[in-house]
N, C-alpha and C. Protein backbone atom coordinates (compact mmCIF):
# COMPACT_ATOMS: atom_id res chain seq x y z
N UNK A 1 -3.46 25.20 24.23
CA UNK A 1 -3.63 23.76 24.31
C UNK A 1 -2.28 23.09 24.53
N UNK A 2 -1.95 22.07 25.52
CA UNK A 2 -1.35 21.30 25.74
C UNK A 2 -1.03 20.24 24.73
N UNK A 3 0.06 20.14 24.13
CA UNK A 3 0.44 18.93 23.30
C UNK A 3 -0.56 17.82 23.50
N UNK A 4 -0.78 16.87 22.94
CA UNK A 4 -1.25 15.58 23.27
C UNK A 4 -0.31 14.45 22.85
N UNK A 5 -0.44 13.51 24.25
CA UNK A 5 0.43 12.26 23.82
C UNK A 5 0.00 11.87 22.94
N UNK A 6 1.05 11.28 22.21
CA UNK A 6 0.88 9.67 21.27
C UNK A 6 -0.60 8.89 21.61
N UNK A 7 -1.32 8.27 21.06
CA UNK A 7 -1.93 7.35 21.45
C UNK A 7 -1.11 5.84 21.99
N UNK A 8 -1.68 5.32 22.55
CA UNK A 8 -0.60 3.64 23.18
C UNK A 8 -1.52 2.83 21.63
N UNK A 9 -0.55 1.88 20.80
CA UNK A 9 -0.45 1.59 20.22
C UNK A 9 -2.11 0.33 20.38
N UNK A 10 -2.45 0.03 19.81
CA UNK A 10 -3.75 -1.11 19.89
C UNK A 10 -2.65 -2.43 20.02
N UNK A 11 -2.92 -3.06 20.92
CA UNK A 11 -2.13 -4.57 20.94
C UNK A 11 -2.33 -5.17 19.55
N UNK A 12 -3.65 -5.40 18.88
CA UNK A 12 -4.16 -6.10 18.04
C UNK A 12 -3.08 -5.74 16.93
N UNK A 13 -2.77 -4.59 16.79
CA UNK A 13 -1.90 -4.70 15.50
C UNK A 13 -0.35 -4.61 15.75
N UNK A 14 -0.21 -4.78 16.80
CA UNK A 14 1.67 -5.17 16.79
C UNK A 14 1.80 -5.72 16.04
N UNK A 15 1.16 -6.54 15.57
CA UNK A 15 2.11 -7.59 14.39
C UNK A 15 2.83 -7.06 13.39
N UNK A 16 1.98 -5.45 12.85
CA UNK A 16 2.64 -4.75 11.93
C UNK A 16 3.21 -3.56 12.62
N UNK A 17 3.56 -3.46 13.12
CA UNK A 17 4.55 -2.16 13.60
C UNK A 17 5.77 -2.24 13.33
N UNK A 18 6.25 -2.77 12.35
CA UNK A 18 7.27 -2.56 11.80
C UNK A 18 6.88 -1.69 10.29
N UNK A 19 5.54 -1.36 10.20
CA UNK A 19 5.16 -0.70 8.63
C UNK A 19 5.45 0.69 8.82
N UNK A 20 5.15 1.06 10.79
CA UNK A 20 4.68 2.37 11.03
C UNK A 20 5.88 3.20 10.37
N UNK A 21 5.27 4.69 10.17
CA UNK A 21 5.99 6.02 10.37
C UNK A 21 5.88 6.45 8.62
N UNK A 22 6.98 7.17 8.42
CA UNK A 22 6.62 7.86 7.12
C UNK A 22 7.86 7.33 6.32
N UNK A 23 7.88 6.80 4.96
CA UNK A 23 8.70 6.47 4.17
C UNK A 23 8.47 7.25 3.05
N UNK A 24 10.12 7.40 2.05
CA UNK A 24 10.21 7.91 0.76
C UNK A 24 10.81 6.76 -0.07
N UNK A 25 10.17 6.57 -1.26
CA UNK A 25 10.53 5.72 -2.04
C UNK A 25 12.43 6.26 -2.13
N UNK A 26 13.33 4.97 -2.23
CA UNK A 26 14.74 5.54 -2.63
C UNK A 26 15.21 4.53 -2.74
N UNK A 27 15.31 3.79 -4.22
CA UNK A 27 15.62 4.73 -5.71
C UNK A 27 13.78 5.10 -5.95
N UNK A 28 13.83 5.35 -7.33
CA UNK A 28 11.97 5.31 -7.54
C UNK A 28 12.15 4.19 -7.74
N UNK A 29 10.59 4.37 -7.86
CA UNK A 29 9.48 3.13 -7.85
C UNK A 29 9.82 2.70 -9.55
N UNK A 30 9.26 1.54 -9.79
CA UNK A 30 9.40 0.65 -11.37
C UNK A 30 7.99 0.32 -11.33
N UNK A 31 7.96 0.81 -12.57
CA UNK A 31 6.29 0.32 -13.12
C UNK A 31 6.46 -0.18 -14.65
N UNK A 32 5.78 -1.23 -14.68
CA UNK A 32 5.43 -1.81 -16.02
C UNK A 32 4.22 -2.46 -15.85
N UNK A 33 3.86 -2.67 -17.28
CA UNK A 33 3.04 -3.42 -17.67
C UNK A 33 2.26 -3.92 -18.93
N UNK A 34 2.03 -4.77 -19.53
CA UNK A 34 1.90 -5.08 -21.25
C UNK A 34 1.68 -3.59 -22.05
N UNK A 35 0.62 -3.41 -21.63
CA UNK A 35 -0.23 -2.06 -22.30
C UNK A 35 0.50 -0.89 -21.83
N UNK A 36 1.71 -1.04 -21.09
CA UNK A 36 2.19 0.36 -20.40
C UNK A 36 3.64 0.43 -20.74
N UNK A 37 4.13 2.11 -21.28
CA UNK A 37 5.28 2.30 -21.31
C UNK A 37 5.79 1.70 -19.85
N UNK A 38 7.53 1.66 -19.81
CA UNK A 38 7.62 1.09 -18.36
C UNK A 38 7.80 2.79 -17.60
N UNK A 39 7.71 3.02 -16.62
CA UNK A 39 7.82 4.45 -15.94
C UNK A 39 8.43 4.20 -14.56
N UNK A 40 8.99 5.31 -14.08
CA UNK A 40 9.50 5.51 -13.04
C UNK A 40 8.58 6.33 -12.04
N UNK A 41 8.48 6.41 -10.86
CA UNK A 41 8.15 7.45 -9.80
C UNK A 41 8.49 7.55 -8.65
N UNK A 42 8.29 8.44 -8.02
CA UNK A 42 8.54 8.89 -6.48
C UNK A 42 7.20 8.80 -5.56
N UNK A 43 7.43 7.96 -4.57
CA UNK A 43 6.14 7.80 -3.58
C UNK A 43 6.95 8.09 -2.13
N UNK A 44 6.06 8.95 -1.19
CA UNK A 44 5.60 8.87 -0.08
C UNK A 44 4.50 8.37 0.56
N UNK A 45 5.12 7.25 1.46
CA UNK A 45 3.94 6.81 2.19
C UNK A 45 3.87 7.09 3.63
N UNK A 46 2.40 7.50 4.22
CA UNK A 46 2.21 7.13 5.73
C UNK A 46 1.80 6.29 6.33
N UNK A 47 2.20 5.57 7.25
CA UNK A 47 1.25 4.59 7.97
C UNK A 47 1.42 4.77 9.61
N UNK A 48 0.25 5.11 10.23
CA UNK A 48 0.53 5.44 11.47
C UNK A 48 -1.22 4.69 12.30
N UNK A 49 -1.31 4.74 13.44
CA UNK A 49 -2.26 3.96 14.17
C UNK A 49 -2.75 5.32 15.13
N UNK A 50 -3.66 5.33 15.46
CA UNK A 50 -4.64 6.64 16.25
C UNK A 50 -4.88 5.67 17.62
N UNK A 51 -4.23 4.40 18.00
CA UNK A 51 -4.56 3.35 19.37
C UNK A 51 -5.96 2.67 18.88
N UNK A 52 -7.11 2.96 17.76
CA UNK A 52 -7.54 1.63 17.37
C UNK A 52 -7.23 0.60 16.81
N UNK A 53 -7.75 -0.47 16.61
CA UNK A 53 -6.92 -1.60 15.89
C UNK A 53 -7.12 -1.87 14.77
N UNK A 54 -6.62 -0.31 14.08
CA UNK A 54 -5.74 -0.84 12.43
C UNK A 54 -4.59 0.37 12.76
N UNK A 55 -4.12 0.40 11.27
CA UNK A 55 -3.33 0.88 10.77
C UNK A 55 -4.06 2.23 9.68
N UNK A 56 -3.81 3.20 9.88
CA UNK A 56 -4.00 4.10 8.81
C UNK A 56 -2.95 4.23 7.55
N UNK A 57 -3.20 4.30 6.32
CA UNK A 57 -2.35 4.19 5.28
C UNK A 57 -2.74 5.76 4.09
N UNK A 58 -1.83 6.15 3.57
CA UNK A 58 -1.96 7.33 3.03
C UNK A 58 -0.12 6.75 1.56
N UNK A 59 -0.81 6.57 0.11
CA UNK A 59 0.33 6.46 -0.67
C UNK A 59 -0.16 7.85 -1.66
N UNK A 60 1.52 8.47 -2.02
CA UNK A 60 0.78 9.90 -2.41
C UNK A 60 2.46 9.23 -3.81
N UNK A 61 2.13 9.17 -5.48
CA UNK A 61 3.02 9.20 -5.75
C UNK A 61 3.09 10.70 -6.69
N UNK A 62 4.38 10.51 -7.40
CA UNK A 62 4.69 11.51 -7.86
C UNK A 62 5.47 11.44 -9.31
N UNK A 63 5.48 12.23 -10.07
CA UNK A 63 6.34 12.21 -11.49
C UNK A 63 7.56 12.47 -10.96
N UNK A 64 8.82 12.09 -11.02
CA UNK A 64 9.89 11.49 -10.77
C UNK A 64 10.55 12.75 -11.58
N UNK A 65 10.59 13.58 -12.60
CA UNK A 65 10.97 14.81 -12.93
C UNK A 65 10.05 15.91 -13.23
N UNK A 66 8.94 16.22 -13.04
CA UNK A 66 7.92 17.32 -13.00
C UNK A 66 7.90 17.22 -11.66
N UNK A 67 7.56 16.40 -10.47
CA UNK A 67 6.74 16.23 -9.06
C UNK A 67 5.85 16.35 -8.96
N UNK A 68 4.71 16.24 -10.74
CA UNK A 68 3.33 16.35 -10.47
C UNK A 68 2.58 15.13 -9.74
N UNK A 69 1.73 15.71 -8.98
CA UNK A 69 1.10 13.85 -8.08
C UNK A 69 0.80 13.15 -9.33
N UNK A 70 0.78 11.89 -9.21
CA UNK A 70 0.25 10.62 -9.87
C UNK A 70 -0.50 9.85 -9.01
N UNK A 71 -0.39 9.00 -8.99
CA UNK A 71 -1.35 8.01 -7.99
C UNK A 71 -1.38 8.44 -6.77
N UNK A 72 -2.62 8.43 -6.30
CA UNK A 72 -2.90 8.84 -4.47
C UNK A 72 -3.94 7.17 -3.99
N UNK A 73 -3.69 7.07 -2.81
CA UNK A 73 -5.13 5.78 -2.03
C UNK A 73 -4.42 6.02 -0.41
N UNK A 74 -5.64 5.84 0.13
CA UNK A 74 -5.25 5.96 1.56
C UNK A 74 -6.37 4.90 2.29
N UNK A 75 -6.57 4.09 3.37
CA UNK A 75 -7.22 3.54 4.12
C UNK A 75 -6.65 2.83 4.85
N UNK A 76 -7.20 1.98 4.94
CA UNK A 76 -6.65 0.94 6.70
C UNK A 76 -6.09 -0.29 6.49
N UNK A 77 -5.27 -0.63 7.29
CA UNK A 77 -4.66 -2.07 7.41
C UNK A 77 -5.51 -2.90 8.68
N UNK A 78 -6.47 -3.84 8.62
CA UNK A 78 -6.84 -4.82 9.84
C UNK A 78 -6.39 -5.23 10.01
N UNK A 79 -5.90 -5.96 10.98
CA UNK A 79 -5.86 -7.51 11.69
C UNK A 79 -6.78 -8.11 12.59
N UNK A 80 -7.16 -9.21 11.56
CA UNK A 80 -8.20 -10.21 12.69
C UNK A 80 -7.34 -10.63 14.09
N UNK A 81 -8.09 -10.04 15.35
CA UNK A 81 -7.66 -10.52 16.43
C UNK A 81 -7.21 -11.57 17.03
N UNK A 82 -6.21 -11.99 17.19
CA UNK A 82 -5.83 -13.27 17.56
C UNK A 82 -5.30 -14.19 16.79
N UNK A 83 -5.12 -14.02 15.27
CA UNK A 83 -4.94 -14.14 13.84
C UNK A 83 -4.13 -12.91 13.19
N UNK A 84 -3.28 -14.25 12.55
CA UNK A 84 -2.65 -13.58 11.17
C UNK A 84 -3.09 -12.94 9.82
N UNK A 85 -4.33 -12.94 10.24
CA UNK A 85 -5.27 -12.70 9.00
C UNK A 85 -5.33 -11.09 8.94
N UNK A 86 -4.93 -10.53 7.91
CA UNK A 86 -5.18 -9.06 7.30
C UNK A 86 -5.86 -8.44 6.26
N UNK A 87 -7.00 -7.73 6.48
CA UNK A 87 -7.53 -6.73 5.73
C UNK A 87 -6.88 -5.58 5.06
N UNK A 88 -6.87 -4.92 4.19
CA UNK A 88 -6.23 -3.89 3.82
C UNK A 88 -7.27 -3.38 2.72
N UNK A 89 -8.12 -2.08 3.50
CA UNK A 89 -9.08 -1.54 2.77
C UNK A 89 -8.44 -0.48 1.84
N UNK A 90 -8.69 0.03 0.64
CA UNK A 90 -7.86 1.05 -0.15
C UNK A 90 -8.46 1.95 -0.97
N UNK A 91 -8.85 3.70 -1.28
CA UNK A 91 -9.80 3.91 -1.94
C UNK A 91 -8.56 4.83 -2.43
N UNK A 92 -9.04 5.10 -4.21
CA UNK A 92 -7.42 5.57 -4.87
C UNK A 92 -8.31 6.57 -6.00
N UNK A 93 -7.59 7.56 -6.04
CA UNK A 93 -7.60 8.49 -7.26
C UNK A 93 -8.27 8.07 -8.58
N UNK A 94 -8.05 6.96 -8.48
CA UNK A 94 -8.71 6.33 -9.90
C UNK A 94 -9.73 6.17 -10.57
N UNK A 95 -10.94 5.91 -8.83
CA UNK A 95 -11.87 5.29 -9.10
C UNK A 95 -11.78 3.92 -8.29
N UNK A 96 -11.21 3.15 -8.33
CA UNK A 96 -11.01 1.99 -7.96
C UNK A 96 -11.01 1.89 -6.20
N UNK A 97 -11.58 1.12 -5.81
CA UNK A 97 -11.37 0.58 -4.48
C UNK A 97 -11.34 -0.87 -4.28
N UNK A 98 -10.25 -1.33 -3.22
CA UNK A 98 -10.48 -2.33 -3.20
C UNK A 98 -10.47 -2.46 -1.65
N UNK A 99 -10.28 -4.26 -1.64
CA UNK A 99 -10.38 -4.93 -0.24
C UNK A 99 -9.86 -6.16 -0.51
N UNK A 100 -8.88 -6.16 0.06
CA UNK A 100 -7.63 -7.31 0.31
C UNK A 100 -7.25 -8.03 1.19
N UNK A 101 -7.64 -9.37 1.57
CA UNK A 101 -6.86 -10.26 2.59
C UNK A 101 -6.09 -11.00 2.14
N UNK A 102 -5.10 -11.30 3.59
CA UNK A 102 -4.45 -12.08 3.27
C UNK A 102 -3.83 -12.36 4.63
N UNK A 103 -2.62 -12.55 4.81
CA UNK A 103 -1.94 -12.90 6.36
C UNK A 103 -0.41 -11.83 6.03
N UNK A 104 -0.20 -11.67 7.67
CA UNK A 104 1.37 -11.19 7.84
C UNK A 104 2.19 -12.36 8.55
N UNK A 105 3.08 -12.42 7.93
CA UNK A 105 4.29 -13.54 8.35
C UNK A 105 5.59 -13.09 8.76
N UNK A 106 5.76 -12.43 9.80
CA UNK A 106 6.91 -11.95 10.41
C UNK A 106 7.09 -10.40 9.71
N UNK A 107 8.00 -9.85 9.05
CA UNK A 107 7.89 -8.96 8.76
C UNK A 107 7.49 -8.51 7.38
N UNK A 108 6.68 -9.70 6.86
CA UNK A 108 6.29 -9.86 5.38
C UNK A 108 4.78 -10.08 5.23
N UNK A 109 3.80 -9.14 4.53
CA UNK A 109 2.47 -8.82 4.64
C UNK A 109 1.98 -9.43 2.96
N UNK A 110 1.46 -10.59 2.33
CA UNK A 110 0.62 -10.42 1.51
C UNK A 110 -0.53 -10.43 1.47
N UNK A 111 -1.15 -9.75 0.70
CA UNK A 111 -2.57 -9.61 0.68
C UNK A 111 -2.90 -9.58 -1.01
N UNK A 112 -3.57 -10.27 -1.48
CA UNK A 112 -4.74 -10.72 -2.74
C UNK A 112 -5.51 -10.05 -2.50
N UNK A 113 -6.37 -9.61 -3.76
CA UNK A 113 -7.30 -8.71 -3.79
C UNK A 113 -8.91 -10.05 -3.48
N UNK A 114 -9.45 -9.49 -2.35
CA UNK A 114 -11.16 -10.06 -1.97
C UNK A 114 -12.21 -9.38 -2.79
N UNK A 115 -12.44 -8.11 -2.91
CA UNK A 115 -12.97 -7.59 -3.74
C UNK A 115 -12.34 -6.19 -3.97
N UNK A 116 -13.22 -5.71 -5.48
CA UNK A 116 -12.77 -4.46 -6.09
C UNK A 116 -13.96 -4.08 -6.87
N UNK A 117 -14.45 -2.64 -6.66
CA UNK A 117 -15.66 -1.84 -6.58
C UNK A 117 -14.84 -0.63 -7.78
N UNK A 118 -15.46 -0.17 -8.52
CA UNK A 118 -14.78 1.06 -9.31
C UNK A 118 -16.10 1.83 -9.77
N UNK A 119 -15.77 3.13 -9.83
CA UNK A 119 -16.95 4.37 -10.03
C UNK A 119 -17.21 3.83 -11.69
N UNK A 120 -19.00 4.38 -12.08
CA UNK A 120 -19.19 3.81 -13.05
C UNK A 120 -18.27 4.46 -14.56
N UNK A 121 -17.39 5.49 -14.21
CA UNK A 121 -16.76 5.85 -15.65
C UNK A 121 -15.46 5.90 -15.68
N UNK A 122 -14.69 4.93 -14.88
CA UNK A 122 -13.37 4.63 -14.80
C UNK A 122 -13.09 4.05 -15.67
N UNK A 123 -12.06 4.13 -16.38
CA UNK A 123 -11.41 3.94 -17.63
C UNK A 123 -11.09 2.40 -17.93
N UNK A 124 -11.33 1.80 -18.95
CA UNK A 124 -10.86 0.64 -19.59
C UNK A 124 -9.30 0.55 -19.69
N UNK A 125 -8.55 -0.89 -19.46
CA UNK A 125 -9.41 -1.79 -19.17
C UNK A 125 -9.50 -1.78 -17.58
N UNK A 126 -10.45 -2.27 -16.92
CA UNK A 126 -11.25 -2.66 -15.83
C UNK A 126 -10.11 -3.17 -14.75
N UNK A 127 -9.25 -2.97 -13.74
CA UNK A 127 -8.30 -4.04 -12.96
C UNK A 127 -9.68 -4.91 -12.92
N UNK A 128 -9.20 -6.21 -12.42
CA UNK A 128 -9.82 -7.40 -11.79
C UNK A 128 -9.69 -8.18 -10.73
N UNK A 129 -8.04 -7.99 -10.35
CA UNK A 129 -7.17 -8.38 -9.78
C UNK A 129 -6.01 -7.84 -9.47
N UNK A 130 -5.77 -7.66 -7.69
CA UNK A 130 -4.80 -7.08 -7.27
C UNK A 130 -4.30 -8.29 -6.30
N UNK A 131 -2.45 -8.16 -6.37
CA UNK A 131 -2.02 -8.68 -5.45
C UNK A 131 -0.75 -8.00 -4.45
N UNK A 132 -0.62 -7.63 -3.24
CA UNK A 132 0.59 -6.80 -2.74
C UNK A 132 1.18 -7.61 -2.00
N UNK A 133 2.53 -7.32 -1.78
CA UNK A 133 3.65 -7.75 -0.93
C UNK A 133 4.00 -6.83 -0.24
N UNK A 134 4.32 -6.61 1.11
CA UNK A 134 5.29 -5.51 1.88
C UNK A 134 6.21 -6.70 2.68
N UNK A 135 7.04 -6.18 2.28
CA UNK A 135 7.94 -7.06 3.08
C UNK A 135 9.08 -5.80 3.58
N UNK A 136 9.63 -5.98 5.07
CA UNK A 136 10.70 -4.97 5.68
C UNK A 136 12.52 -5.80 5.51
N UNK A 137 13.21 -5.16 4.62
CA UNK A 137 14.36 -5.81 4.15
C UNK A 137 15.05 -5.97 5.01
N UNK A 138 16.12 -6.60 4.87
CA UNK A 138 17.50 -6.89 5.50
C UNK A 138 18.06 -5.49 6.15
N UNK A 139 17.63 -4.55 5.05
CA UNK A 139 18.81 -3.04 5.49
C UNK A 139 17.39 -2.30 6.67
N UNK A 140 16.70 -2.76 6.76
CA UNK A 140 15.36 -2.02 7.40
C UNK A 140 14.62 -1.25 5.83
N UNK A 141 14.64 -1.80 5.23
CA UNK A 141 13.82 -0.59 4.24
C UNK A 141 12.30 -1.63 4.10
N UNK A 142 11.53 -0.42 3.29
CA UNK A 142 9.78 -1.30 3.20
C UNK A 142 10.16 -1.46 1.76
N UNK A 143 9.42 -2.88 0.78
CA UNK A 143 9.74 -2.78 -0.02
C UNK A 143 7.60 -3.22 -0.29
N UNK A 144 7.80 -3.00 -1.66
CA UNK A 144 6.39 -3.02 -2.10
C UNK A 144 6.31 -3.33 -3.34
N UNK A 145 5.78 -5.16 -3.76
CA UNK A 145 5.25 -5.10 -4.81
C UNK A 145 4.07 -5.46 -4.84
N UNK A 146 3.44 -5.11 -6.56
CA UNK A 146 2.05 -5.00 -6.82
C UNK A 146 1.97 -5.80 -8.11
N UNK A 147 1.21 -6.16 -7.93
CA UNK A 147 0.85 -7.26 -9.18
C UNK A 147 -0.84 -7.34 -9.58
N UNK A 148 -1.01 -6.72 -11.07
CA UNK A 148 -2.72 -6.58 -11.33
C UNK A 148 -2.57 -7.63 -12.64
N UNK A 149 -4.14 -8.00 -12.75
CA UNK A 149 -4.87 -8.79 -13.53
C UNK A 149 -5.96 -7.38 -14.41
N UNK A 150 -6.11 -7.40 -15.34
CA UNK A 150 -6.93 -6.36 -15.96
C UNK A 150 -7.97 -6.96 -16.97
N UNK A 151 -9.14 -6.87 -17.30
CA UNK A 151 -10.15 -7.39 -18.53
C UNK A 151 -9.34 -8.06 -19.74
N UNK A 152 -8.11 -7.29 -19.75
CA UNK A 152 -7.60 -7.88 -20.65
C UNK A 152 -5.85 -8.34 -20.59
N UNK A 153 -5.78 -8.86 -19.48
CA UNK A 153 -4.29 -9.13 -19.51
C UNK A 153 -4.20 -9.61 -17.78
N UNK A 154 -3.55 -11.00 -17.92
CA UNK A 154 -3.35 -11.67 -16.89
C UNK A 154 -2.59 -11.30 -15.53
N UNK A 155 -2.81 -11.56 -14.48
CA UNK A 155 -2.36 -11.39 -13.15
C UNK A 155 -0.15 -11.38 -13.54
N UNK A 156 0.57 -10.12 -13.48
CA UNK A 156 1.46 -9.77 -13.91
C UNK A 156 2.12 -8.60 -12.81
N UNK A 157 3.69 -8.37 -12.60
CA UNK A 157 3.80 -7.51 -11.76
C UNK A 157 3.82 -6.24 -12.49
N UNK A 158 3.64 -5.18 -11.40
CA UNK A 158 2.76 -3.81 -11.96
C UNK A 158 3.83 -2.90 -11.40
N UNK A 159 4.70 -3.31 -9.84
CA UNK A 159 4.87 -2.24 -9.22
C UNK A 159 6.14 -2.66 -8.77
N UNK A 160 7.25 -1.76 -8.18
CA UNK A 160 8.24 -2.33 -6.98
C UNK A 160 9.06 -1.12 -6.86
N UNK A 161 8.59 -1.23 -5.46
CA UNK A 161 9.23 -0.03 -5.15
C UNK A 161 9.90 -0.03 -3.58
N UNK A 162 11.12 0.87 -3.37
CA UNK A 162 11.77 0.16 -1.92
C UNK A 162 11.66 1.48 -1.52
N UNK A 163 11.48 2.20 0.04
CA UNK A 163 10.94 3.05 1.00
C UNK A 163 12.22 2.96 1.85
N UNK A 164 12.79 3.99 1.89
CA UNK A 164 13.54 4.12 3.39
C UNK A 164 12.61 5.37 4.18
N UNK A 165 12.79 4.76 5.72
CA UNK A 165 12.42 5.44 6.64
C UNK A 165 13.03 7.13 7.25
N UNK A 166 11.50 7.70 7.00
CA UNK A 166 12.08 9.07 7.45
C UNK A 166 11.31 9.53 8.35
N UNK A 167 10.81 9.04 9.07
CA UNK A 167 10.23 9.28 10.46
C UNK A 167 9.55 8.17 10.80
N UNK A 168 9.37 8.33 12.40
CA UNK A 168 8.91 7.12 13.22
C UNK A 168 7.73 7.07 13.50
């Protein structure tokens, strides 16, 4: 078999092609939260496009001195055509799935959680509320925060973590 080209990118989602390729969290990631020791980790992410119009997403993290996985979610980034408006579908290790709009503004993506679905024996307390930021820095790096609302504790940041690029 003959290699196969690249796919040609979907017009519809240029807007985010600055997310594409594969990043490693560097330094780790920062996690806190009321109910949570604060913790450190290591994430790799993918985001790459197959020429339909999204984005494929794959976050795989990791214990920061064992390298056992921790959090995994992978799904799609939309963009409404012709619009700044973005979907970002997400199904995660947890149990939890969600579905997030919001808009991209130059090289800065937030998205609020629209809805969130969880398997019936996922653990208390319940998220309720998700909110993300990607924004692409000054130095070129992806940076990523996360901010949850839970049954019992108000909309608070959860996550932040900065990605340098290791493939295109």
């Amino acid at each position: 078999m003959s290699p196969r080209k690249p796919p040609k990118m979907n017009p519809v989602v240029e807007p985010l092609s600055w997310m594409l390729g594969t990043w490693l969290s560097d330094p780790p990631g920062a996690g806190t939260f009321p109910t949570l020791q604060p913790f450190q980790y290591l994430e790799e992410v993918h985001i790459s496009h197959v020429g339909q119009p999204m984005l494929n997403f794959s976050f795989n993290s990791f214990h920061p001195d064992t390298r056992k996985p921790m959090h995994r979610e992978c799904g799609f980034i939309r963009l409404k055509p012709d619009t700044n408006k973005v979907a970002f579908v997400s199904a995660q290790n947890t149990g939890v799935l969600e579905v997030e709009e919001g808009e991209v503004n130059g090289q800065e993506l937030c998205i609020p959680s629209y809805s969130i679905a969880r398997i019936s024996f996922s653990k208390e307390p319940h998220v309720e509320q998700i909110t993300r930021k990607f924004r692409l820095n000054f130095e070129g790096k992806l940076e990523q925060t996360v901010s949850m609302a839970t049954t019992t504790q108000p909309l608070t940041q959860h996550l932040h973590v900065t990605y340098k690029k290791v493939t295109l």
